[in-house]
Protein backbone atom coordinates (compact mmCIF):
# COMPACT_ATOMS: atom_id res chain seq x y z
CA UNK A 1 -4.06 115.92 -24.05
CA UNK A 2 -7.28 116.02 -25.84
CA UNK A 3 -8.87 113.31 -28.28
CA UNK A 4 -9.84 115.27 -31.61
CA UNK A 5 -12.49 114.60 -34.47
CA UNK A 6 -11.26 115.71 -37.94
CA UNK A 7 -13.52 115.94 -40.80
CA UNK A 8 -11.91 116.34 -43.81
CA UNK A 9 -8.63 114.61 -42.55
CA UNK A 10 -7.06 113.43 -45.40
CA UNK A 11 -6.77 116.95 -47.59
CA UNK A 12 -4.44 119.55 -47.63
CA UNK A 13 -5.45 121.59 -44.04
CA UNK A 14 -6.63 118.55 -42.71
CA UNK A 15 -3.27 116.63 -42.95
CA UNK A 16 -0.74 118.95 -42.08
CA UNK A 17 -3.33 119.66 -39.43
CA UNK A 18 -2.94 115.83 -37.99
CA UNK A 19 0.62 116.57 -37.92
CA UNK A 20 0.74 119.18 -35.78
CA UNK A 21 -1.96 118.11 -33.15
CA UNK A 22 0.28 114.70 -33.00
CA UNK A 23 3.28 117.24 -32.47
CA UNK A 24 1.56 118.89 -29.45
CA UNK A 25 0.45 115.73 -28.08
CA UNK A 26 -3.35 115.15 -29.05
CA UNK A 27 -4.93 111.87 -30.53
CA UNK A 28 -6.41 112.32 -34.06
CA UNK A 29 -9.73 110.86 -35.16
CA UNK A 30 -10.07 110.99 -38.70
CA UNK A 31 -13.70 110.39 -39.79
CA UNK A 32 -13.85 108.78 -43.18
CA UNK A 33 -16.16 107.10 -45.31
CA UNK A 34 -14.30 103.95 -45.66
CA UNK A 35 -11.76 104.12 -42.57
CA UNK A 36 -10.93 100.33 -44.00
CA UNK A 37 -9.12 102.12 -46.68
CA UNK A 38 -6.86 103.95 -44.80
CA UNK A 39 -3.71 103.08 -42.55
CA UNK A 40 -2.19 104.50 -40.06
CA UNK A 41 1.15 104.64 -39.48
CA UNK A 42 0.73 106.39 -35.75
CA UNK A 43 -0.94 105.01 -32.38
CA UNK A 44 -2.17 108.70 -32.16
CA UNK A 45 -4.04 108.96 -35.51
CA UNK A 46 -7.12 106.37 -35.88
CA UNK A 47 -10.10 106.50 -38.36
CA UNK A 48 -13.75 106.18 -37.76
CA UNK A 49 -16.58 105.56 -40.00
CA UNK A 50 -19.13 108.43 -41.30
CA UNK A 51 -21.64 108.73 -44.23
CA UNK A 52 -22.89 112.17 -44.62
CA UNK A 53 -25.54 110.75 -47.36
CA UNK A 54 -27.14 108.17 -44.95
CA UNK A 55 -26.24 110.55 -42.14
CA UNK A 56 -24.77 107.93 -40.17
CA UNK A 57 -21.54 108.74 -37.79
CA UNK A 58 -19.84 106.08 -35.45
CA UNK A 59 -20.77 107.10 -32.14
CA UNK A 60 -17.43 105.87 -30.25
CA UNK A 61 -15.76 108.56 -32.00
CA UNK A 62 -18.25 111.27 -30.57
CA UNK A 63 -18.33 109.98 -27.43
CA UNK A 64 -14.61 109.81 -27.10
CA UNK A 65 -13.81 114.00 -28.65
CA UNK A 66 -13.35 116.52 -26.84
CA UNK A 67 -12.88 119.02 -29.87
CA UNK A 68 -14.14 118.76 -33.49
CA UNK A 69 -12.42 120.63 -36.32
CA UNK A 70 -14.96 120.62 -39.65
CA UNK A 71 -12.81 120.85 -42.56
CA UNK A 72 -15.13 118.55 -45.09
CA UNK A 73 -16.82 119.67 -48.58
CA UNK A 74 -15.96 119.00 -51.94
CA UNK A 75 -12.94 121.33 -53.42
CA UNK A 76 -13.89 124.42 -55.10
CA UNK A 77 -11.26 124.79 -57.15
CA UNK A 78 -10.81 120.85 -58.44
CA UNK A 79 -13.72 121.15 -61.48
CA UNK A 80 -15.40 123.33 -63.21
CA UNK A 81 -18.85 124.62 -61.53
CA UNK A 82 -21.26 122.82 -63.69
CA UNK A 83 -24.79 122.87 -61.98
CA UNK A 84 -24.42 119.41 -60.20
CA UNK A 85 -20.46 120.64 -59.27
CA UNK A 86 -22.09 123.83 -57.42
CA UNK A 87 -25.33 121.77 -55.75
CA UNK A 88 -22.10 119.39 -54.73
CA UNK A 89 -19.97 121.67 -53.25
CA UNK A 90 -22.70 123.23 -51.36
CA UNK A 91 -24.28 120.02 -50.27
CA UNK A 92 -21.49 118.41 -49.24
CA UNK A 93 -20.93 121.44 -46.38
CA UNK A 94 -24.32 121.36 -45.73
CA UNK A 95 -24.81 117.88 -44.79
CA UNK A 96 -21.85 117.58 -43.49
CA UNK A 97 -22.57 120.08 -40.50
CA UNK A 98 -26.10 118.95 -39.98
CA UNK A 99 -24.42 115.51 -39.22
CA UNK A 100 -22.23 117.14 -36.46
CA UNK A 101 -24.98 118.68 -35.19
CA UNK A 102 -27.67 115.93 -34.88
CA UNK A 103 -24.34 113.73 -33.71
CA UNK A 104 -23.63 116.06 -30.84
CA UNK A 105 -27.51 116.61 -30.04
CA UNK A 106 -27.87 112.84 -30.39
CA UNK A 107 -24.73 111.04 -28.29
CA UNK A 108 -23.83 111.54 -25.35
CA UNK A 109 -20.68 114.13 -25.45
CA UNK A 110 -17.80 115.66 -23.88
CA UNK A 111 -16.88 117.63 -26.94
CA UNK A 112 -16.16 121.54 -25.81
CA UNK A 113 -15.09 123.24 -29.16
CA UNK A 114 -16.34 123.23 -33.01
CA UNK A 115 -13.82 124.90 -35.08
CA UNK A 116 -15.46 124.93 -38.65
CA UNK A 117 -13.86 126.18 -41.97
CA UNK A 118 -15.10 128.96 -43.76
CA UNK A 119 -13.75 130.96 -47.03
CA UNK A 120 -12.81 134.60 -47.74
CA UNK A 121 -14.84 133.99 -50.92
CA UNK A 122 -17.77 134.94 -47.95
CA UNK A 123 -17.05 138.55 -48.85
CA UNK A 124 -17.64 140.84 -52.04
CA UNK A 125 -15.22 142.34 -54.51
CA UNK A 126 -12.51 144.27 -52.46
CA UNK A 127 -9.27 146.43 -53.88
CA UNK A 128 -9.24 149.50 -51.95
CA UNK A 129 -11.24 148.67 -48.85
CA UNK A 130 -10.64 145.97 -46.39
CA UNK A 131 -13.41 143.42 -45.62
CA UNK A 132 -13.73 142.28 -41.78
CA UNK A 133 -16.18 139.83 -40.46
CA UNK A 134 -18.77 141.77 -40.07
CA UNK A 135 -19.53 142.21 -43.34
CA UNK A 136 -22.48 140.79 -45.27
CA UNK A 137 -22.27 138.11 -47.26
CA UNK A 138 -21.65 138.11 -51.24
CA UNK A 139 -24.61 137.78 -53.13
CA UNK A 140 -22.56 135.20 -55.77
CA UNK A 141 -21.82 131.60 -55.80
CA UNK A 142 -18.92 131.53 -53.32
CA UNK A 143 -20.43 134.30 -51.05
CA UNK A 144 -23.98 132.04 -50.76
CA UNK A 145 -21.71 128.75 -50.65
CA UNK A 146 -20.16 130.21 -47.19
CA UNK A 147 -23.46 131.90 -45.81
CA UNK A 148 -25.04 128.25 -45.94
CA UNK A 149 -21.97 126.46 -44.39
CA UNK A 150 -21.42 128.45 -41.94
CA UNK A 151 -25.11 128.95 -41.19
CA UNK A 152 -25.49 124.90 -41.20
CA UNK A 153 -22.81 124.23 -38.39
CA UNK A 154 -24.55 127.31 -36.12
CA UNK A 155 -26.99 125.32 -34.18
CA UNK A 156 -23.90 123.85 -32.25
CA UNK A 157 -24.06 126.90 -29.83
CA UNK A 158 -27.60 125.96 -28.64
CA UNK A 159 -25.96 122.59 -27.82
CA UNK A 160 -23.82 124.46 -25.43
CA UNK A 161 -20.46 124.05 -27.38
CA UNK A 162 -17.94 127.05 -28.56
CA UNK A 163 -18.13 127.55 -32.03
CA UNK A 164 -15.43 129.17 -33.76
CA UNK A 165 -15.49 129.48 -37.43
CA UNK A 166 -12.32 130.28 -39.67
CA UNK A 167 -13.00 132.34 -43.06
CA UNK A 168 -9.54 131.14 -45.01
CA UNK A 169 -7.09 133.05 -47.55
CA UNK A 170 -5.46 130.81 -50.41
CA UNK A 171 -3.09 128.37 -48.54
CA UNK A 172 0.39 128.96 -49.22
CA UNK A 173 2.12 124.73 -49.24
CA UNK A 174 3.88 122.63 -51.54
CA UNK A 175 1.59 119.71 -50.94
CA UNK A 176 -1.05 121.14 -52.81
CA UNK A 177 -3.38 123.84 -53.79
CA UNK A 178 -3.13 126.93 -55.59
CA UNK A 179 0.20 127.21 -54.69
CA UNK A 180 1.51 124.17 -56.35
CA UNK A 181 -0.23 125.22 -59.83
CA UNK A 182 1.53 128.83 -59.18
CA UNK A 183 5.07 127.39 -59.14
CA UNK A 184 4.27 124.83 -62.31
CA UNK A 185 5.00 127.59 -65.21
CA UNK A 186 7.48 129.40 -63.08
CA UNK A 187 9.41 126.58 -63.09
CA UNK A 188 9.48 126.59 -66.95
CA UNK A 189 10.65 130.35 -66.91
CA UNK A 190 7.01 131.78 -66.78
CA UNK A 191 5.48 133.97 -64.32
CA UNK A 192 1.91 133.74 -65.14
CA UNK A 193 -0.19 136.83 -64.58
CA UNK A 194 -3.92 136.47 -64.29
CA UNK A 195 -5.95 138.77 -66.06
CA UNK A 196 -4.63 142.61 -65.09
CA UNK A 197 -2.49 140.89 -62.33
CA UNK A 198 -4.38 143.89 -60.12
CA UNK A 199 -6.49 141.65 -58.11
CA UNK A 200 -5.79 141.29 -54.61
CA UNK A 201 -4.87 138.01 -52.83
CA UNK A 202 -5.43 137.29 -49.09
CA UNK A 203 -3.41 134.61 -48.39
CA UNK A 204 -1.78 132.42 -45.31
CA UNK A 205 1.20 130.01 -44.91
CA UNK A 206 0.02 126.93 -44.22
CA UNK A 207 1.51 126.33 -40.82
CA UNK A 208 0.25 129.87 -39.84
CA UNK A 209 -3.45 128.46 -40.81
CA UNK A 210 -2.83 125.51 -39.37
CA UNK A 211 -1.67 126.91 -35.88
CA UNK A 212 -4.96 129.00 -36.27
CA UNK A 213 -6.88 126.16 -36.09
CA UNK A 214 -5.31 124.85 -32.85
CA UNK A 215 -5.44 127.98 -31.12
CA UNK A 216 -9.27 128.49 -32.12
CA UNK A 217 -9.70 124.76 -30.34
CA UNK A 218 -7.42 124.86 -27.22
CA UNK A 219 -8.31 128.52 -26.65
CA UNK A 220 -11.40 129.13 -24.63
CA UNK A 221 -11.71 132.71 -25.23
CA UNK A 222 -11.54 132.38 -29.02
CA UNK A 223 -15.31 132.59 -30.30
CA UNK A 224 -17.30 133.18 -33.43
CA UNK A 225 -15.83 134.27 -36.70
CA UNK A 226 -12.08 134.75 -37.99
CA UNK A 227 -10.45 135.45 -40.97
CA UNK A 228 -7.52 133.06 -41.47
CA UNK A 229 -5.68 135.92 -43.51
CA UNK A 230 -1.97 137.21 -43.28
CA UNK A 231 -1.45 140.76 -42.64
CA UNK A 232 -0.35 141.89 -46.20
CA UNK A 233 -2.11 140.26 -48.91
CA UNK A 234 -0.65 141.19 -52.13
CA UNK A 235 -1.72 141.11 -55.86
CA UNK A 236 -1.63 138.74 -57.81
CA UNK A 237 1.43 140.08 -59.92
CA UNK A 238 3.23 141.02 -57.14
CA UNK A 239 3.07 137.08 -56.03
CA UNK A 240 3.88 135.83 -59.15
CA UNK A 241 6.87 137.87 -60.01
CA UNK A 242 7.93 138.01 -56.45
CA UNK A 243 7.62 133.94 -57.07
CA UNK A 244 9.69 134.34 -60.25
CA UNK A 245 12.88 135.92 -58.87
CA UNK A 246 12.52 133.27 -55.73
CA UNK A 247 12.35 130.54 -58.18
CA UNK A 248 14.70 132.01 -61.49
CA UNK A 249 16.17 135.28 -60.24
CA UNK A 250 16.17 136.91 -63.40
CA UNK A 251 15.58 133.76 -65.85
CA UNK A 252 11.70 134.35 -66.21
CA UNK A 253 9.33 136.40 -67.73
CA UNK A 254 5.77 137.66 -67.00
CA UNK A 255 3.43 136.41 -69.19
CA UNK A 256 -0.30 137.75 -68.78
CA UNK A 257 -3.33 135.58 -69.64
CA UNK A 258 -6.08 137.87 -71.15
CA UNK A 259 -9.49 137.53 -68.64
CA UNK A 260 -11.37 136.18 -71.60
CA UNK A 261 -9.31 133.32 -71.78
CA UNK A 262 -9.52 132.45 -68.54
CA UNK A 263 -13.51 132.79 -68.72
CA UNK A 264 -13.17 130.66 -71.84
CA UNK A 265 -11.25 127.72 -69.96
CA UNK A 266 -13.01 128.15 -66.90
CA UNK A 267 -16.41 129.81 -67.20
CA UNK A 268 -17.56 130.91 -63.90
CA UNK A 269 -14.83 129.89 -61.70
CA UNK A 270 -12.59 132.36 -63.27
CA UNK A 271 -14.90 135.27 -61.41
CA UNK A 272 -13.31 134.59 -58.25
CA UNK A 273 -9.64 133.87 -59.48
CA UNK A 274 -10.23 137.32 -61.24
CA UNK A 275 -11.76 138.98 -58.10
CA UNK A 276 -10.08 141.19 -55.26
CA UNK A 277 -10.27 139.88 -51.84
CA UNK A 278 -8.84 142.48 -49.49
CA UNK A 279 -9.37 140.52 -46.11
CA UNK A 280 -8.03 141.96 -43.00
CA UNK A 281 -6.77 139.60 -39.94
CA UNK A 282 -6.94 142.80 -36.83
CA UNK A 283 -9.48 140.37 -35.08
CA UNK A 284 -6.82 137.52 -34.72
CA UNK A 285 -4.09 139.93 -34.01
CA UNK A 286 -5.94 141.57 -31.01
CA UNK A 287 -6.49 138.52 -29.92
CA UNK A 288 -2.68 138.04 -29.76
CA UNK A 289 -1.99 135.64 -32.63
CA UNK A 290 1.60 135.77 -33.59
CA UNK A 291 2.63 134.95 -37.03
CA UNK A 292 5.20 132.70 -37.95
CA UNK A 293 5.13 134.48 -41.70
CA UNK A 294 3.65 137.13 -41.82
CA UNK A 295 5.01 138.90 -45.49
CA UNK A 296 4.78 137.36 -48.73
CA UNK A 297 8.57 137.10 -48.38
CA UNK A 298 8.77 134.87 -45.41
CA UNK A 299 6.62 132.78 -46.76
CA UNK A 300 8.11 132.52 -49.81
CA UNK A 301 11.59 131.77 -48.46
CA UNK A 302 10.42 128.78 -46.27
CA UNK A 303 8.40 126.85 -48.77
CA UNK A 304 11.01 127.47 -51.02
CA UNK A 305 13.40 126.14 -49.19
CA UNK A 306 11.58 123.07 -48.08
């Protein structure tokens, strides 16, 4: 079994992520700031020292890998984008990469694979058409945010290691994320719809992404980019009702909140909650990726019932 370096280890992908590499065998390296901090409670799962501001990396760790998954940047979603939030969440991917890469140029190496994250927020406004990966970049925030982070972690292939990168729907879990803040007013009888509730969601159950990510690493053939999308995204009123009969049967009701409002509470983040992403997953399913949940419904029913 391999030895894997995890950036990123200790949020929502990246932990359910350790769990199922320890499932199937592999040894976990978590790189951390301050591994001192943090305790494992498994032989399989250690933690080794990085600093993406000094650029500094503990070397053992490289040397040992034979696969890196790059799951690190600061979350999108947990502040408002204030000037210094946006140079922050774009720095932080940045940085982060060009560590890797002067790591892997640097130490001596058996690592084979890269699997770095990406976002669907890559692509422009989408109802009616489907976006696929070749499609240019979005000239907004997000859409610049994932040309640069995925541009960063690149130079990997002249090092002579696969690179696959994985462009990620919302993550459907109950340990966090937008899901978690979808269920909070539904649980109080309130299906909340966002703006015209016509926006299109591309999302993914969480074990579904996370499988993604070990098939991208163990997978030889697997190479370049992926959208890590579900084959039906929905809108976001069909979600939130379908989420209010789950959760209340017929003890809810759908309560839209005007797109002003949400511009008002959360200035320019609210363009992407408000924006269609249409994302289509045919690349991963010709490559013969099998879904564990692949409607709305399945997905619903599991974490549901978790």
């Amino acid at each position: 079994m391999s030895s894997v370096i995890i950036t990123g280890g200790t949020g929502l992908v990246g932990t359910a992520l350790t769990r199922l590499l320890q499932m199937q065998g592999h040894s976990v390296i978590i790189l951390s700031r301050n591994p001192a901090s943090h305790r494992s409670h498994s032989p399989s799962v250690n933690y080794a020292a990085w600093n993406i501001r000094e650029q500094s990396i503990n070397e053992d760790a490289i040397k040992k890998a034979q696969h890196i998954i790059h799951l690190a940047g600061a979350g999108v979603a947990d502040k408002r984008w204030t000037r210094k939030r946006k140079k922050e969440i774009q720095v932080s991917r940045i940085k982060s990469s060009e560590l890797l890469v002067k790591a892997l140029a640097q130490i001596p190496n058996q690592v084979e694979s890269v699997v770095s994250a990406s976002a669907i927020g890559w692509y422009e406004e989408s109802s009616g058409v489907q976006r696929f990966e070749s499609d240019p970049p979005d000239t907004g925030f997000l859409g610049e945010t994932c040309r640069l982070w995925e541009e960063s972690i690149q130079p990997v292939t002249g090092l002579g290691k696969r690179l696959v990168i994985l462009r990620s729907g919302i993550a459907l879990s109950n340990e966090g994320g937008a899901f978690t803040k979808f269920k909070k007013p539904v649980e109080l009888g309130i299906a909340a719809i966002l703006g015209n509730g016509r926006q299109i969601i591309s999302w993914i159950h969480i074990d579904d992404l996370c499988r993604l990510y070990l098939e991208a690493m163990i997978n030889p053939h697997w190479s370049g980019v992926y959208n890590a999308v579900a084959p039906q995204p929905v809108t976001n009123k069909t979600l939130m009702v379908a989420l209010g009969k789950k959760m209340k049967r017929n003890y809810y009701i759908a309560v839209p909140i005007a797109g002003f409002l949400l511009r008002l509470l959360l200035g320019e983040k609210s363009v992407e909650i408000l924006k269609s992403s249409n994302v289509s997953c045919e690349k991963i399913k010709k490559e013969g990726f099998q879904f564990i949940y692949p409607t709305l419904d399945t997905a619903l029913r599991d974490l549901l019932q978790r």
